[in-house]
PDB file of N, CA and C in Angstrom:
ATOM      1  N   UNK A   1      15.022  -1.224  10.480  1.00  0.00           N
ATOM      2  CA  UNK A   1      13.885  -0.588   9.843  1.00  0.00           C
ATOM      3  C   UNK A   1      14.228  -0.172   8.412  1.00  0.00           C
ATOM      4  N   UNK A   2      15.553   0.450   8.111  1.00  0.00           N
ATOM      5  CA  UNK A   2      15.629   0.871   6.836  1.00  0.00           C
ATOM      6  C   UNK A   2      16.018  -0.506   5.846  1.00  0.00           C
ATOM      7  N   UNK A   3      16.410  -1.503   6.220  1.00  0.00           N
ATOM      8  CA  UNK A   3      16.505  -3.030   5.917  1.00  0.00           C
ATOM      9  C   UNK A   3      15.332  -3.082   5.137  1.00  0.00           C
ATOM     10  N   UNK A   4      14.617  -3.151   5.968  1.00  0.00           N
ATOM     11  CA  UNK A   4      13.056  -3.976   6.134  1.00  0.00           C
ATOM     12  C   UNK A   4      11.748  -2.389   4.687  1.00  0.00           C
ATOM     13  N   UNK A   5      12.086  -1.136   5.092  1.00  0.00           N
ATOM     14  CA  UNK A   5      11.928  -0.472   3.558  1.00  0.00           C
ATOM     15  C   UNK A   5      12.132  -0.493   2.623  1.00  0.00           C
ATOM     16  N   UNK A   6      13.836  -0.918   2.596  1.00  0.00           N
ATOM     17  CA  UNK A   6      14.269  -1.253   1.315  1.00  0.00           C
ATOM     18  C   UNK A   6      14.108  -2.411   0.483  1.00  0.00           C
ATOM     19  N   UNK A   7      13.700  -3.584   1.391  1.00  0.00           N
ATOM     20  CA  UNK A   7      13.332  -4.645   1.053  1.00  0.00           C
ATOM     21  C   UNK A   7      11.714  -4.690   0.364  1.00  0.00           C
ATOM     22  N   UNK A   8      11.134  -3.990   1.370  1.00  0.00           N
ATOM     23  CA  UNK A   8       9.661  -3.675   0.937  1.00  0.00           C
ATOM     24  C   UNK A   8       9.930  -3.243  -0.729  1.00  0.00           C
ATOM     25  N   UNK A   9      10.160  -2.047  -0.884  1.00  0.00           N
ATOM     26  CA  UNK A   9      10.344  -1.217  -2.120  1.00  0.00           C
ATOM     27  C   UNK A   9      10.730  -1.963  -3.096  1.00  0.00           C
ATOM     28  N   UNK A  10      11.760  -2.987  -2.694  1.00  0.00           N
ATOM     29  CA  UNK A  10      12.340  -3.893  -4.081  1.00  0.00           C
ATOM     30  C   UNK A  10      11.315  -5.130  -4.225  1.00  0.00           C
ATOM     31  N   UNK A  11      10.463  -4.975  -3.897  1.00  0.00           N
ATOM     32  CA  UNK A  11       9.481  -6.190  -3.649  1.00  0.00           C
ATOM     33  C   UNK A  11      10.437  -8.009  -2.992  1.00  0.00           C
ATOM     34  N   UNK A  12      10.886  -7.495  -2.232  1.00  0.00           N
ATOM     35  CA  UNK A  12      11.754  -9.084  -1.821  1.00  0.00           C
ATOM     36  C   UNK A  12      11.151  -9.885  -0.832  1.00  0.00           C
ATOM     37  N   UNK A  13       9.900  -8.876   0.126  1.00  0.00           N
ATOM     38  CA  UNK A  13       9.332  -9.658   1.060  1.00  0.00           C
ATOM     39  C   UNK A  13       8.222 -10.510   0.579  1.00  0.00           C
ATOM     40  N   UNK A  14       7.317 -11.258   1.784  1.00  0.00           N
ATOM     41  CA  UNK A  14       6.682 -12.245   1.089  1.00  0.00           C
ATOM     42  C   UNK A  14       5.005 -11.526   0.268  1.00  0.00           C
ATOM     43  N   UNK A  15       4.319 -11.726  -0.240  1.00  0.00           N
ATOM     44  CA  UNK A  15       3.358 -10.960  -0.968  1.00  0.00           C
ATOM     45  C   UNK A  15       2.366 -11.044   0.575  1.00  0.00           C
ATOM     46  N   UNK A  16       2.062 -12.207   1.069  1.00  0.00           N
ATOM     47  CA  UNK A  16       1.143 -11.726   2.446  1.00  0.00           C
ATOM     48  C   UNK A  16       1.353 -10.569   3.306  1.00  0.00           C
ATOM     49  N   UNK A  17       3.157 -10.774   2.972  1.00  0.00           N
ATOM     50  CA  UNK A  17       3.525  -9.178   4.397  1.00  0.00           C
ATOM     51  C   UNK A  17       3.140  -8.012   3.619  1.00  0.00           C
ATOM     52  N   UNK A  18       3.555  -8.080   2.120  1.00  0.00           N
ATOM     53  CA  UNK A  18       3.682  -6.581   1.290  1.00  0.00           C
ATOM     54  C   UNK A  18       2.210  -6.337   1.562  1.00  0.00           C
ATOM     55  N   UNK A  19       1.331  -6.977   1.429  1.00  0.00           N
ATOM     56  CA  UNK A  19      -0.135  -6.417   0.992  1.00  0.00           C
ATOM     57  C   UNK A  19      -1.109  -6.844   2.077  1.00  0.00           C
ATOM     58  N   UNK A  20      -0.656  -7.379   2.944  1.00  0.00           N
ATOM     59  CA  UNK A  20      -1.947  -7.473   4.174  1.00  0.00           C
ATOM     60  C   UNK A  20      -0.853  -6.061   5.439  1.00  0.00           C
ATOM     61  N   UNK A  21       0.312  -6.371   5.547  1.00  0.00           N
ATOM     62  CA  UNK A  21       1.069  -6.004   6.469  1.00  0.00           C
ATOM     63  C   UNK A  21       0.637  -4.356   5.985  1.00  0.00           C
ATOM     64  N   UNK A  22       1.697  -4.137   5.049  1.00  0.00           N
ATOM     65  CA  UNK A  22       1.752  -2.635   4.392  1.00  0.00           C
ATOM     66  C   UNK A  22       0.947  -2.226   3.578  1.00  0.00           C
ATOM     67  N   UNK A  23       0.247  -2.750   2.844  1.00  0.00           N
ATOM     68  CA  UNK A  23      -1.327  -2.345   2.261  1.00  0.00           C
ATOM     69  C   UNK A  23      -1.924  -1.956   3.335  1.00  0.00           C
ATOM     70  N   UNK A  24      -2.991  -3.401   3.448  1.00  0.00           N
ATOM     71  CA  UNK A  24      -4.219  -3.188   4.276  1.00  0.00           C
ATOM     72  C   UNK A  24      -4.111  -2.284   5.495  1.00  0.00           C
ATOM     73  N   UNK A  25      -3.409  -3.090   6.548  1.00  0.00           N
ATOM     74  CA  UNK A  25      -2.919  -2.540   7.717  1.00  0.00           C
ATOM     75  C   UNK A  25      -2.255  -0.869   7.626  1.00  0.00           C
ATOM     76  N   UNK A  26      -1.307  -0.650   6.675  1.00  0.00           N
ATOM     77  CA  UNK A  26      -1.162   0.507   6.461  1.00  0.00           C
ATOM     78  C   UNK A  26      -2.310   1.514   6.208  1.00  0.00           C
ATOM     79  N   UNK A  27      -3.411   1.006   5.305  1.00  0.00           N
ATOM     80  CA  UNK A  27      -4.447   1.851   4.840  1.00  0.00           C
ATOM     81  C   UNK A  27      -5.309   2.363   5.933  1.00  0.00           C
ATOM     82  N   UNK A  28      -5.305   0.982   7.192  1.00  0.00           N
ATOM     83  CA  UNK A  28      -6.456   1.235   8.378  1.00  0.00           C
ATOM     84  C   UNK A  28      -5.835   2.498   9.219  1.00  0.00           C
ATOM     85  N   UNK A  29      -4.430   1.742   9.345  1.00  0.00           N
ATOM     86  CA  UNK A  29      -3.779   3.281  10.527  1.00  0.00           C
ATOM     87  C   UNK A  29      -4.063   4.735   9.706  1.00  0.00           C
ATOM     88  N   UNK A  30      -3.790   4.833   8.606  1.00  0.00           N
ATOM     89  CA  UNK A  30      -3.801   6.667   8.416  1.00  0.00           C
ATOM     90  C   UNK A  30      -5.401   6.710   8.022  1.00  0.00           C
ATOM     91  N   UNK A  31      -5.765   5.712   7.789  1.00  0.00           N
ATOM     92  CA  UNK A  31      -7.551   6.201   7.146  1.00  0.00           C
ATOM     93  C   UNK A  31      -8.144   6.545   8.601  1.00  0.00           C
ATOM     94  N   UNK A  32      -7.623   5.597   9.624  1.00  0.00           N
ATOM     95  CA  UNK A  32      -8.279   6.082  10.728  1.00  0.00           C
ATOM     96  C   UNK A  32      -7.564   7.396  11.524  1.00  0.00           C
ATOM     97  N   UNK A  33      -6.283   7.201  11.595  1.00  0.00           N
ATOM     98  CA  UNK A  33      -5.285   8.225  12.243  1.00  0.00           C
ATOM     99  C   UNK A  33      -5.331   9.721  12.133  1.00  0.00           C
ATOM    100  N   UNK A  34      -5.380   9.721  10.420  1.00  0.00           N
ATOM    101  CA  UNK A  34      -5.288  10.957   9.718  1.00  0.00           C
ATOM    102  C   UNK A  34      -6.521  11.854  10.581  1.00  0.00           C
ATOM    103  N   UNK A  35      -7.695  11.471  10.033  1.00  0.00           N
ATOM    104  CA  UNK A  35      -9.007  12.052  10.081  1.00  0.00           C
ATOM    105  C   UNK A  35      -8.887  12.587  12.214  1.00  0.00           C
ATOM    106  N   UNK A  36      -8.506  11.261  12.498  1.00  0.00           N
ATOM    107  CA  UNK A  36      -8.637  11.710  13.676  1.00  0.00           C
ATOM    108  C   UNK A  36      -7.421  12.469  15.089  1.00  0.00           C
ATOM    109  N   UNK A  37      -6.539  12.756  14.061  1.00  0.00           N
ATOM    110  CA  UNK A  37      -5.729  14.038  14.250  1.00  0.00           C
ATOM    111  C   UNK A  37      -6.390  14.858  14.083  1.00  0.00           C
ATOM    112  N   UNK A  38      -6.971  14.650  13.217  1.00  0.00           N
ATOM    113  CA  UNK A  38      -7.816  16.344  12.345  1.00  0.00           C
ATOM    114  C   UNK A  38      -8.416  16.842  13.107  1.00  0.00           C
ATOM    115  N   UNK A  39      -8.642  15.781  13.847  1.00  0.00           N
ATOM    116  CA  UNK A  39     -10.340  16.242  14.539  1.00  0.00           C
ATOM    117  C   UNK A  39      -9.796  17.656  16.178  1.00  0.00           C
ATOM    118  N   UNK A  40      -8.414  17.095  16.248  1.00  0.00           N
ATOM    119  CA  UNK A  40      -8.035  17.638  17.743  1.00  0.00           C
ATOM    120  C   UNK A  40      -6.573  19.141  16.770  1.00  0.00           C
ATOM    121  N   UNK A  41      -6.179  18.659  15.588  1.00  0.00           N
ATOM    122  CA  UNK A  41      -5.434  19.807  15.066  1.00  0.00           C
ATOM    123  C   UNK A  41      -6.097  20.564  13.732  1.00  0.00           C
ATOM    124  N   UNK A  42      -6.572  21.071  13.986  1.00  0.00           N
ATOM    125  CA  UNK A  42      -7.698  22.218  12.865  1.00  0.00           C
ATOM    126  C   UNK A  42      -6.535  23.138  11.903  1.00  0.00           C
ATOM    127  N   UNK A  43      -5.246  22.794  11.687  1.00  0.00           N
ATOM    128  CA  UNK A  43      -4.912  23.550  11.006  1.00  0.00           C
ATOM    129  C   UNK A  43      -4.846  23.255  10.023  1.00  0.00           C
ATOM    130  N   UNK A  44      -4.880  24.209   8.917  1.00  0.00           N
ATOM    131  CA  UNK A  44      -4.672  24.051   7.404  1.00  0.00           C
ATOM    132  C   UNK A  44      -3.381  23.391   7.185  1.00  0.00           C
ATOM    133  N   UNK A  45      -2.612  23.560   7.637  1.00  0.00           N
ATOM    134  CA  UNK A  45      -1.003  23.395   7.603  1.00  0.00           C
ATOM    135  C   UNK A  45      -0.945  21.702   8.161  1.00  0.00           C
ATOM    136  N   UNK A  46      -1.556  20.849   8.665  1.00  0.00           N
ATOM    137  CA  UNK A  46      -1.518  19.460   9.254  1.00  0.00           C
ATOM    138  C   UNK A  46      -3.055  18.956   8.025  1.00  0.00           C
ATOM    139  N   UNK A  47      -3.826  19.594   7.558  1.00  0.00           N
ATOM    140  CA  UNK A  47      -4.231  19.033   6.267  1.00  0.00           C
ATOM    141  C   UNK A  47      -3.485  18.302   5.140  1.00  0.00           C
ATOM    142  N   UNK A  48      -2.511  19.975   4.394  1.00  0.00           N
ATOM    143  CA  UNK A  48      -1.741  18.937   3.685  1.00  0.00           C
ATOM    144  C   UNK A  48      -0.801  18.328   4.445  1.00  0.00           C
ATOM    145  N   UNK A  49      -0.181  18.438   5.364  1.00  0.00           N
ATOM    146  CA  UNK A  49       0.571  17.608   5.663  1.00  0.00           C
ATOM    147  C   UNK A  49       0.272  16.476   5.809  1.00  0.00           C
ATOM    148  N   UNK A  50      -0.843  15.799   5.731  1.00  0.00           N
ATOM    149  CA  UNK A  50      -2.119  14.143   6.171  1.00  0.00           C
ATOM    150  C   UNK A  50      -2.053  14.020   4.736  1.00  0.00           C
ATOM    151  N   UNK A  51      -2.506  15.078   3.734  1.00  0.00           N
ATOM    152  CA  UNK A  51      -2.262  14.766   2.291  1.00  0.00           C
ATOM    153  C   UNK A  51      -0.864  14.188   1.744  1.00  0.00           C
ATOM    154  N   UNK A  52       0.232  14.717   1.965  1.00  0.00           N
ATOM    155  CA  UNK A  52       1.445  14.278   1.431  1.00  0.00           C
ATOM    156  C   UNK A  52       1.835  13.814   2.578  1.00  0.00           C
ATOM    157  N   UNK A  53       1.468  12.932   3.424  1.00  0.00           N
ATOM    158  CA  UNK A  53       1.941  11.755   3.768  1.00  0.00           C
ATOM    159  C   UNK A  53       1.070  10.735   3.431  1.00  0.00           C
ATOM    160  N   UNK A  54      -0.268  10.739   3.175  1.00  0.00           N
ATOM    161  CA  UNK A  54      -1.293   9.672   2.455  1.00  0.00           C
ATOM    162  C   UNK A  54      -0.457   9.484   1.367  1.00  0.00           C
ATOM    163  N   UNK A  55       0.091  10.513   0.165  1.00  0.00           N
ATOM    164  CA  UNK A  55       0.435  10.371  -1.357  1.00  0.00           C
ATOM    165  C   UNK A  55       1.934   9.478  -0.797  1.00  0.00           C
ATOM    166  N   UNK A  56       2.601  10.105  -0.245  1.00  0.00           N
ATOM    167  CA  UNK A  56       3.797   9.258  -0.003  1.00  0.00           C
ATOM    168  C   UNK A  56       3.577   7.762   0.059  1.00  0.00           C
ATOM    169  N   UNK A  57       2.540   7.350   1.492  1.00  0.00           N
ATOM    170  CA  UNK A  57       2.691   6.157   1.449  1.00  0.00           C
ATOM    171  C   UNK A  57       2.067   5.496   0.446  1.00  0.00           C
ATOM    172  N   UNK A  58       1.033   6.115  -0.168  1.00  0.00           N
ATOM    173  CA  UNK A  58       0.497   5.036  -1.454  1.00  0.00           C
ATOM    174  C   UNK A  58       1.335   5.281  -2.240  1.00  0.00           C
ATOM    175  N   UNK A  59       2.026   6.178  -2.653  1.00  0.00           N
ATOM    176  CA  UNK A  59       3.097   5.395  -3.884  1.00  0.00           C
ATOM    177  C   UNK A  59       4.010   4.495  -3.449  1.00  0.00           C
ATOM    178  N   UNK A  60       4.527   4.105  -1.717  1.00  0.00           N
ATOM    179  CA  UNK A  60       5.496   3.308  -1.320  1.00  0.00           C
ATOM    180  C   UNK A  60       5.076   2.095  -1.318  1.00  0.00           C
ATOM    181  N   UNK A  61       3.689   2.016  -0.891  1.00  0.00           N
ATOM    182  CA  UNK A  61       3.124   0.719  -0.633  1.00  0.00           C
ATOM    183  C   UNK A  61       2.313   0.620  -2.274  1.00  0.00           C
ATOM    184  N   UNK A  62       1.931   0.846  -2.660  1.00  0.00           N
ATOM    185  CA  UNK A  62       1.604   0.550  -4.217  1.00  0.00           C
ATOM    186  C   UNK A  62       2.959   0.237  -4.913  1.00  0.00           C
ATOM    187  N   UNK A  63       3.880   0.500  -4.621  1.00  0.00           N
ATOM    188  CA  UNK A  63       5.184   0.189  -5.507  1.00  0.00           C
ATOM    189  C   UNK A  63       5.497  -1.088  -5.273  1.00  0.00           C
ATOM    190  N   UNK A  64       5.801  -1.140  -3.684  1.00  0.00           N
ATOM    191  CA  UNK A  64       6.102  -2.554  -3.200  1.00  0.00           C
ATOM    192  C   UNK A  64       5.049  -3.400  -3.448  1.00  0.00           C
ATOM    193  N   UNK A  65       3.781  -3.452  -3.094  1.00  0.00           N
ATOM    194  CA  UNK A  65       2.840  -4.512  -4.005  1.00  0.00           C
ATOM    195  C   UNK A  65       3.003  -5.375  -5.209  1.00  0.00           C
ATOM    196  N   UNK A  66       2.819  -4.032  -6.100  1.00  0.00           N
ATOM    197  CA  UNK A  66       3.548  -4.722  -7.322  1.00  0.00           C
ATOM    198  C   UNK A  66       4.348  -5.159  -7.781  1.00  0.00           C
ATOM    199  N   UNK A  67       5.501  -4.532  -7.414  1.00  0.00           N
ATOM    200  CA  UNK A  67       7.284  -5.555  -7.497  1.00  0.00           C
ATOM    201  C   UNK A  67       6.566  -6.928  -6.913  1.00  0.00           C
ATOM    202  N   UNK A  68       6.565  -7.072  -6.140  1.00  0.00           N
ATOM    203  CA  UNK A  68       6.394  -8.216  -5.259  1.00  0.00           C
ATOM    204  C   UNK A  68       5.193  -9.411  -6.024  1.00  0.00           C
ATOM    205  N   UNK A  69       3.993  -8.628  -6.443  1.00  0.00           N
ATOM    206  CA  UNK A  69       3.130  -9.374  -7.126  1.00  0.00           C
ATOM    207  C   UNK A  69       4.051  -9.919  -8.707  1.00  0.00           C
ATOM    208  N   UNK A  70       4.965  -8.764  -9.408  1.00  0.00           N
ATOM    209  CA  UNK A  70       5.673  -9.751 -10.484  1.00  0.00           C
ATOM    210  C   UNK A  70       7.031 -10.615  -9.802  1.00  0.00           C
ATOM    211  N   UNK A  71       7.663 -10.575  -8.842  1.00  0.00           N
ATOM    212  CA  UNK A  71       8.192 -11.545  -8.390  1.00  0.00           C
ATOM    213  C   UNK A  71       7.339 -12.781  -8.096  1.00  0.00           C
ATOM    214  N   UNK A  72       6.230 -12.849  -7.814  1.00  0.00           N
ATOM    215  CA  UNK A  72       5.850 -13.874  -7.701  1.00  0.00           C
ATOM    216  C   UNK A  72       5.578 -14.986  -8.327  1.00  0.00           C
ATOM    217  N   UNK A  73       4.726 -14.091 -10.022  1.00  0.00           N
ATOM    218  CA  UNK A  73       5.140 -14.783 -11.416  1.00  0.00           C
ATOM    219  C   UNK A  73       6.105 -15.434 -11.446  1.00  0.00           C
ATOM    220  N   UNK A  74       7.569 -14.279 -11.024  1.00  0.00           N
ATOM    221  CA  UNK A  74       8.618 -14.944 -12.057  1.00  0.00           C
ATOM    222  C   UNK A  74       9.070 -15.784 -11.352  1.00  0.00           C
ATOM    223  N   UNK A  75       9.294 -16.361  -9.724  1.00  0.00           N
ATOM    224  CA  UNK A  75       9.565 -17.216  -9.045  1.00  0.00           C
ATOM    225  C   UNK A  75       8.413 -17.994  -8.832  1.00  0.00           C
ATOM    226  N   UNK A  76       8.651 -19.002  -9.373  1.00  0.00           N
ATOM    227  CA  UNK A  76       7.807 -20.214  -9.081  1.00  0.00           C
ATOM    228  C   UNK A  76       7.526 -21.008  -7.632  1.00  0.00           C
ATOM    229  N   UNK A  77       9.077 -20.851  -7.129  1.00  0.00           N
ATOM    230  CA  UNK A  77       9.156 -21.716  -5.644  1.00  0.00           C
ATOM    231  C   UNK A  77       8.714 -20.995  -4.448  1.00  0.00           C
ATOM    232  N   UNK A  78       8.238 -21.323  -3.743  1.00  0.00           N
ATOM    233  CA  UNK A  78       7.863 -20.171  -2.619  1.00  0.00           C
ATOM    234  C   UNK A  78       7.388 -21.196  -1.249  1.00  0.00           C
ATOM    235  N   UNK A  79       6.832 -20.814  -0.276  1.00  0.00           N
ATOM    236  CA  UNK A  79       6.523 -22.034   0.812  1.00  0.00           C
ATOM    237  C   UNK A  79       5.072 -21.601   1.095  1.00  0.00           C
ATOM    238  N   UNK A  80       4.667 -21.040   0.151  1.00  0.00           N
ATOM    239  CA  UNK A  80       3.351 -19.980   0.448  1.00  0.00           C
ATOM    240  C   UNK A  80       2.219 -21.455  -0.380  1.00  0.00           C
ATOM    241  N   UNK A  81       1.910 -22.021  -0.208  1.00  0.00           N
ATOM    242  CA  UNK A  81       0.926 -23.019  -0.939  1.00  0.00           C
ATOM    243  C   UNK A  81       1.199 -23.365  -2.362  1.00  0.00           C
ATOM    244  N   UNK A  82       0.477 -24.060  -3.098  1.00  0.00           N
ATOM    245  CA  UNK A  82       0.447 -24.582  -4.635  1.00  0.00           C
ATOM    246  C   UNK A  82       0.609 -22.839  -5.212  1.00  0.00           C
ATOM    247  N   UNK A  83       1.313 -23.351  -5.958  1.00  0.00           N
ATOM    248  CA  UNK A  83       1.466 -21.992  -7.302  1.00  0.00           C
ATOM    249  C   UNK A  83       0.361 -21.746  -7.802  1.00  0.00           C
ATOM    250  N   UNK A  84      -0.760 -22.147  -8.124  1.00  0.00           N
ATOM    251  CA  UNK A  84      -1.959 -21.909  -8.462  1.00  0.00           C
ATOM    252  C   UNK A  84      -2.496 -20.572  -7.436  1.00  0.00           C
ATOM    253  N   UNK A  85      -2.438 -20.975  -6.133  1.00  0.00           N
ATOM    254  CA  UNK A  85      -2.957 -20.201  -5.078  1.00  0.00           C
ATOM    255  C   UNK A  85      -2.087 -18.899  -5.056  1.00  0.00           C
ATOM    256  N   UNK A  86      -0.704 -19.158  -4.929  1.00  0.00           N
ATOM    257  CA  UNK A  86       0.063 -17.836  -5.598  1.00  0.00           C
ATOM    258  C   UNK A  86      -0.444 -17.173  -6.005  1.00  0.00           C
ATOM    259  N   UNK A  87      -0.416 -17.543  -7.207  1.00  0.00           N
ATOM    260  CA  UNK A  87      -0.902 -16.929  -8.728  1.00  0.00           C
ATOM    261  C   UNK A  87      -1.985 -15.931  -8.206  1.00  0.00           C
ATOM    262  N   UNK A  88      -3.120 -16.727  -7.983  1.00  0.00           N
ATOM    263  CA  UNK A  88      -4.012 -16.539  -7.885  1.00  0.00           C
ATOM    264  C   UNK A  88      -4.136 -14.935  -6.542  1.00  0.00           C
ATOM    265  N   UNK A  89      -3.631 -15.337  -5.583  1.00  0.00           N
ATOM    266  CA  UNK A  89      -3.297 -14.231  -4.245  1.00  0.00           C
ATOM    267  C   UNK A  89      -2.702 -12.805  -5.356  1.00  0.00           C
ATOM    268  N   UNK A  90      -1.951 -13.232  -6.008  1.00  0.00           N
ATOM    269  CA  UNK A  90      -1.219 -11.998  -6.522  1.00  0.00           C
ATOM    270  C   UNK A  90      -1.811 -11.327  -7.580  1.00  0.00           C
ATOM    271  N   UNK A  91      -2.757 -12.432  -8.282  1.00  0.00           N
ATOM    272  CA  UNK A  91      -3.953 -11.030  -9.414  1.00  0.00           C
ATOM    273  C   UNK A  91      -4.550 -10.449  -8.160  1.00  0.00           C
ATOM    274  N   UNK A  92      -5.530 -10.955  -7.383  1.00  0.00           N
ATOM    275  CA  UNK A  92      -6.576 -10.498  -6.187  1.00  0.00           C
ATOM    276  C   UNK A  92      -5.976  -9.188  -5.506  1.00  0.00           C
ATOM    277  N   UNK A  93      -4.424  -9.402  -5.174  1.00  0.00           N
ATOM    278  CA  UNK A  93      -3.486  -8.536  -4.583  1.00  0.00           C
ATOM    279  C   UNK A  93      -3.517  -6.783  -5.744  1.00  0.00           C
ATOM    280  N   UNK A  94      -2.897  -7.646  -6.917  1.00  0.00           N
ATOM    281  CA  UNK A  94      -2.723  -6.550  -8.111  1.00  0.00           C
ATOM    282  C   UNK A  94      -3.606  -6.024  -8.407  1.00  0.00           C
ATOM    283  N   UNK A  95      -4.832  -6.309  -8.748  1.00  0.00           N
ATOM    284  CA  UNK A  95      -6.666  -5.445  -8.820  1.00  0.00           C
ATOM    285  C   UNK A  95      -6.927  -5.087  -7.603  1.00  0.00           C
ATOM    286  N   UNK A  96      -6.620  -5.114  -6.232  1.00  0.00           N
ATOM    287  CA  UNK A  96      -6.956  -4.561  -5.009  1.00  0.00           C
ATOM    288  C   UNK A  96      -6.263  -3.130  -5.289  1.00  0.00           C
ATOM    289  N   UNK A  97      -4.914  -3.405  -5.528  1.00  0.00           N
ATOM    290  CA  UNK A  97      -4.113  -2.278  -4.927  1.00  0.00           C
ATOM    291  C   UNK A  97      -4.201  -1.397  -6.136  1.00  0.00           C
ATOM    292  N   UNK A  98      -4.818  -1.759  -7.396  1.00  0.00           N
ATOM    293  CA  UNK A  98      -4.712  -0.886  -8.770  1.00  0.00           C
ATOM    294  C   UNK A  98      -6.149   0.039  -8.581  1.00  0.00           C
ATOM    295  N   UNK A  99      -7.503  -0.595  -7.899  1.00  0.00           N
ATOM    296  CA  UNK A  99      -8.466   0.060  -7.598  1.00  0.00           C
ATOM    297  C   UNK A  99      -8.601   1.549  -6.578  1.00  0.00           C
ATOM    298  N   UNK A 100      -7.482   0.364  -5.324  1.00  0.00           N
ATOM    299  CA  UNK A 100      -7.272   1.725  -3.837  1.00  0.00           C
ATOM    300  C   UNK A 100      -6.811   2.673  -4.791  1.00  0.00           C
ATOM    301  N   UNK A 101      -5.392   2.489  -5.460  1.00  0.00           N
ATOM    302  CA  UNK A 101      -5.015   4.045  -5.950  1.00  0.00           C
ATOM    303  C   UNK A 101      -5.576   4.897  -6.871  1.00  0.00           C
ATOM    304  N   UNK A 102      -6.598   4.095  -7.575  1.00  0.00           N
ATOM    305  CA  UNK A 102      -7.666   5.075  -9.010  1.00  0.00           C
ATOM    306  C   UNK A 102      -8.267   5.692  -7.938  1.00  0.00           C
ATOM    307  N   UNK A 103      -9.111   5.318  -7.018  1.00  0.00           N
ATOM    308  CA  UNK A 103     -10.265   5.292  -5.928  1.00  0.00           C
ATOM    309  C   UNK A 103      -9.340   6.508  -5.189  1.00  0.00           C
ATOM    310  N   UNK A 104      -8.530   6.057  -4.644  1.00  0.00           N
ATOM    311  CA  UNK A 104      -8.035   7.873  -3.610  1.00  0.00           C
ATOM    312  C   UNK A 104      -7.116   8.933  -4.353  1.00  0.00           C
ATOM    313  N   UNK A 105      -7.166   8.432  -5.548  1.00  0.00           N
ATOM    314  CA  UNK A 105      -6.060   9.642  -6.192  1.00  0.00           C
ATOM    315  C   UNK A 105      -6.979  10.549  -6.624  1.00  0.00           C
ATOM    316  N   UNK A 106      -8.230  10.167  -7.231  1.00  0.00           N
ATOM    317  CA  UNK A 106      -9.385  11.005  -7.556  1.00  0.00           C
ATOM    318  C   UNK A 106     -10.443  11.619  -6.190  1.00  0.00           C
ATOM    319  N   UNK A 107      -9.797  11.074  -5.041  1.00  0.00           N
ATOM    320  CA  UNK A 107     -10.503  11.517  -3.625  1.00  0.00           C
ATOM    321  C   UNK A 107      -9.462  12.699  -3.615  1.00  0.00           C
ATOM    322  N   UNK A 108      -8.054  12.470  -3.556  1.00  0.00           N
ATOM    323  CA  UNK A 108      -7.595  13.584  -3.488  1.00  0.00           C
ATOM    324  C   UNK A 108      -7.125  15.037  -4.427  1.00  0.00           C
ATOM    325  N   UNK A 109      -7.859  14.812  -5.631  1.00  0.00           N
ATOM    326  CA  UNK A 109      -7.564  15.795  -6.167  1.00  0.00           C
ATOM    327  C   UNK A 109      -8.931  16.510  -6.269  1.00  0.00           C
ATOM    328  N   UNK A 110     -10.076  16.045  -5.368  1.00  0.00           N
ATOM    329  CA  UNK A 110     -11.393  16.442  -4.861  1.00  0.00           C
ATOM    330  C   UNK A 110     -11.222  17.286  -4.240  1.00  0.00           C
ATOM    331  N   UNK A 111     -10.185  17.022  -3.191  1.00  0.00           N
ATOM    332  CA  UNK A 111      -9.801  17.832  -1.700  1.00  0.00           C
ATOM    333  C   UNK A 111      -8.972  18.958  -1.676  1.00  0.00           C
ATOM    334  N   UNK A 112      -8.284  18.892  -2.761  1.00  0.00           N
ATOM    335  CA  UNK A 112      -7.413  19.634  -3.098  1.00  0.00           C
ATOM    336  C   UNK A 112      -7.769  20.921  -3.921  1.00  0.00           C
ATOM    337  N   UNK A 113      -8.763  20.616  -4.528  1.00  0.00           N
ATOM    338  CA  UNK A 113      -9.544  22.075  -5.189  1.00  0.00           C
ATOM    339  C   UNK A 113     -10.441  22.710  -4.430  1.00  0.00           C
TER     340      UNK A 113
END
């Protein structure tokens, strides 16, 4: 497991795992998880705590995205389809994940006042 973080973080895995695996999939478990802890632990104290673990993982998984989206540039060879399609996966990838974090960083400093 700590392999497989550290790898994430340096962007070394493939851009489908970084951003469907640990993006997307990451985003569904706590968008759904969080809220619905909430619903059964009412304390103030497991609020922020849902807060600074949301901020944690979007800066982990926003970090690894992007490493990974400029590795992809700079390596040409890959087994992932024509370089065009690359290319192409990794802007779609890079404007996804540059929107989620404008989009919830301004959700959470909503929540927070």
């Amino acid at each position: 497991m700590k392999r497989y973080i550290i790898a994430y973080w340096r962007g070394e895995l493939s851009l489908t795992k970084s951003f469907l695996v640990n993006g997307f999939l990451g985003f569904l478990l706590l968008s759904l998880g969080l809220p619905g802890l909430g619903q059964f632990i009412t304390s103030a104290v497991f609020f922020y705590f849902g807060v600074a673990v949301w901020l944690v993982w979007e800066i982990w998984a926003s970090v690894g995205i992007v490493r990974c989206v400029f590795r992809t540039f700079r390596e040409p060879r890959s087994t992932f389809g024509p370089l065009s399609m690359r290319r192409g996966f990794a802007v779609v990838a890079l404007f996804a994940t540059a929107a989620f974090v404008v989009g919830t960083f301004s959700d959470v400093i909503l929540l927070l006042r």
